[in-house]
Protein backbone atom coordinates (compact mmCIF):
# COMPACT_ATOMS: atom_id res chain seq x y z
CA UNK A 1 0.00 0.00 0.00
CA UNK A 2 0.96 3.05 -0.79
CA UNK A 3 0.99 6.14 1.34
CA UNK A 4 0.58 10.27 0.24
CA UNK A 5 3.10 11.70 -2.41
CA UNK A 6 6.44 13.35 -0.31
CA UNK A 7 7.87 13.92 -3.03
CA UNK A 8 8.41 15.82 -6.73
CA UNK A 9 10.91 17.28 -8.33
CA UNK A 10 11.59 18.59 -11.87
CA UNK A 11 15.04 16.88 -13.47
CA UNK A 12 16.88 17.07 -16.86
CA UNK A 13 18.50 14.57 -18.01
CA UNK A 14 21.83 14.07 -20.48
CA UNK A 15 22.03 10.55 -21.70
CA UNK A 16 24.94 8.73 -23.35
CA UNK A 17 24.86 5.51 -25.23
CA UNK A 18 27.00 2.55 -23.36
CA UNK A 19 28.13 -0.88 -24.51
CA UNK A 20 25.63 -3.35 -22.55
CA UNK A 21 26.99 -6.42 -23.50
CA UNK A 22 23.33 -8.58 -23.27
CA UNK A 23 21.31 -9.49 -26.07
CA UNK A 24 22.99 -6.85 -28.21
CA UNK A 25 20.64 -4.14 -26.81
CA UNK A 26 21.57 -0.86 -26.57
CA UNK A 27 22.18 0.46 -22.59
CA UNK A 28 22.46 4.08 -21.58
CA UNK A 29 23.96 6.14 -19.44
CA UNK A 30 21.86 8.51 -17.70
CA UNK A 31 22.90 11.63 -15.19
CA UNK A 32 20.16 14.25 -14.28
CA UNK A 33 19.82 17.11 -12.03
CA UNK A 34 16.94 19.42 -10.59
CA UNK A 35 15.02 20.01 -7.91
CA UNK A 36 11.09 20.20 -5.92
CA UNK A 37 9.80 19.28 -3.08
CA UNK A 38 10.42 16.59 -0.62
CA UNK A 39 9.02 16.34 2.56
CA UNK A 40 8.09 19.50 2.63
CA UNK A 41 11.16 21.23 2.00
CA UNK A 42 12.76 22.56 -1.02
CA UNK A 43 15.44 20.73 -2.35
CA UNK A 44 18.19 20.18 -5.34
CA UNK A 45 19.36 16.35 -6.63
CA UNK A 46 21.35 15.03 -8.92
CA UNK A 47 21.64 11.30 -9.67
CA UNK A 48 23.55 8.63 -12.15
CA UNK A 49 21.89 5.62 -13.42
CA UNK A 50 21.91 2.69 -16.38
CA UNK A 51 19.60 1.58 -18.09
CA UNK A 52 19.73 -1.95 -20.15
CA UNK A 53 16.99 -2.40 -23.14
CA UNK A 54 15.31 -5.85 -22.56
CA UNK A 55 14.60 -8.54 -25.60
CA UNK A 56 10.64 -7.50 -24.95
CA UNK A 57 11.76 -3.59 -25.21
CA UNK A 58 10.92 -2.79 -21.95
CA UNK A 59 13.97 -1.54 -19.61
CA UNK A 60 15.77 -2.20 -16.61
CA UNK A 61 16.82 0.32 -15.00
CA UNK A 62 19.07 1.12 -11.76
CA UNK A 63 20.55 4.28 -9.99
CA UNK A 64 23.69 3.25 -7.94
CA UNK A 65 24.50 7.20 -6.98
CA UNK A 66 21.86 9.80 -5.86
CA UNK A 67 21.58 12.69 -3.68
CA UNK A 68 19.18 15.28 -2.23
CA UNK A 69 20.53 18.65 -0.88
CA UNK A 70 18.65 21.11 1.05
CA UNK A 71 19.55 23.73 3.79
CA UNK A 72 18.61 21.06 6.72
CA UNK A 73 20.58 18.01 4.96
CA UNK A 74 21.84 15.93 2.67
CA UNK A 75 20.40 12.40 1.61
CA UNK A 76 22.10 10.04 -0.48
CA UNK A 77 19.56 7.16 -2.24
CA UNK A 78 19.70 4.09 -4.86
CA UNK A 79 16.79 3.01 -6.77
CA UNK A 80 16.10 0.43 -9.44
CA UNK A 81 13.34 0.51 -12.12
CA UNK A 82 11.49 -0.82 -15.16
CA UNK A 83 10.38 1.33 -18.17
CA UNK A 84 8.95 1.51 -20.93
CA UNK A 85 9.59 3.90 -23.53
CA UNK A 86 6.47 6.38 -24.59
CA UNK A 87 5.04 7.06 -27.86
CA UNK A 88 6.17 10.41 -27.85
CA UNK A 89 10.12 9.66 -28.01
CA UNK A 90 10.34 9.88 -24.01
CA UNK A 91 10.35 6.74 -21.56
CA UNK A 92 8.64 6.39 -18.34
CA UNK A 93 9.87 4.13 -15.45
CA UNK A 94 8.20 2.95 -12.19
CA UNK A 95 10.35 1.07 -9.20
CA UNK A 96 11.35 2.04 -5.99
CA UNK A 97 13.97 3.83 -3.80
CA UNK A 98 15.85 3.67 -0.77
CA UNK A 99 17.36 6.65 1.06
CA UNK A 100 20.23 7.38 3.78
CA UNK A 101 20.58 10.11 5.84
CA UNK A 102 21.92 11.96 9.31
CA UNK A 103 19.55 15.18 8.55
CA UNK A 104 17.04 15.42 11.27
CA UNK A 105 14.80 17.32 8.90
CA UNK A 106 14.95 14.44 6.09
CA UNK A 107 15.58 11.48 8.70
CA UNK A 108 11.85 10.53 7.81
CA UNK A 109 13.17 8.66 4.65
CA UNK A 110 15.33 6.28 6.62
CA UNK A 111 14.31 2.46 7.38
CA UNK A 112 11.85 2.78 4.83
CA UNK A 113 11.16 1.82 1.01
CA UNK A 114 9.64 3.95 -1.46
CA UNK A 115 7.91 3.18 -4.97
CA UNK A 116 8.58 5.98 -7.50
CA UNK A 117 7.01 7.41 -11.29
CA UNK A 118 9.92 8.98 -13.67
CA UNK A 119 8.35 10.48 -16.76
CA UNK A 120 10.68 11.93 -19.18
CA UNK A 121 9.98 13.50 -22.17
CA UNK A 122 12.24 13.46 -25.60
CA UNK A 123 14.06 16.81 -24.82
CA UNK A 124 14.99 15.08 -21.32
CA UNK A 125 12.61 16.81 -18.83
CA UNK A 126 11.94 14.55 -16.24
CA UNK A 127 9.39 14.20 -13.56
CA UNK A 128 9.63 12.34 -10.26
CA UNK A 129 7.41 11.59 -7.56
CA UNK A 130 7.74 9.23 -4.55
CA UNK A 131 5.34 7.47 -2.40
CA UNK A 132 6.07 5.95 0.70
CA UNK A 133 5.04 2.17 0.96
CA UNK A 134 3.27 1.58 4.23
């Protein structure tokens, strides 16, 4: 079950093509950066992740470096996804998240597992939102 959104934020997103040695699919290489909300208070990101085209054309998808900045802490987080990409030249992902942190004002996001949406559009304007599972 899902609890309320704590979370969106606005990223862009550069994208490289990588060798991903499986199936002879194309992988990329994605890094984005932005900024929103999250749990109530303003913050910037930035994150790296892969992504490996399955034989089906779906994706796989997984962040091994994140973080969330604000002026009451920093966060650090990994998530992994699937996606699928959209008819209009973008790809959209769903999965979930886990988070780190010493910040009293953000220690809400340790010990616990959120589910995610990433939309992203062609031009690489991206849009995620997390939900806390309860």
């Amino acid at each position: 079950m899902l609890g309320n959104k704590v979370g969106s934020m606005i990223l862009q997103e550069t994208s490289k093509p990588i060798d991903s040695g499986k199936y002879g699919l194309p992988a990329m290489e994605t890094h984005n950066v932005g900024g929103g909300q999250l749990l109530g208070h303003d913050v910037g990101t930035r994150a790296s992740f892969t992504a490996y085209m399955r034989p089906d054309g779906s994706w796989t998808g997984h962040c091994h470096a994140g973080v969330v900045m604000c002026t009451e802490g920093v966060a650090t987080f990994k998530c992994d996804g699937v996606g699928n990409n959209s008819e209009t030249g973008g790809v959209s992902f769903r999965g979930g998240a886990i988070f780190e942190t010493s910040s009293d004002a953000l220690s809400e996001l340790n010990g616990k597992y959120y589910m995610f949406t990433y939309d992203a559009d062609a031009e690489g304007k991206a849009v995620w939102e997390l939900y806390p599972c309860i």
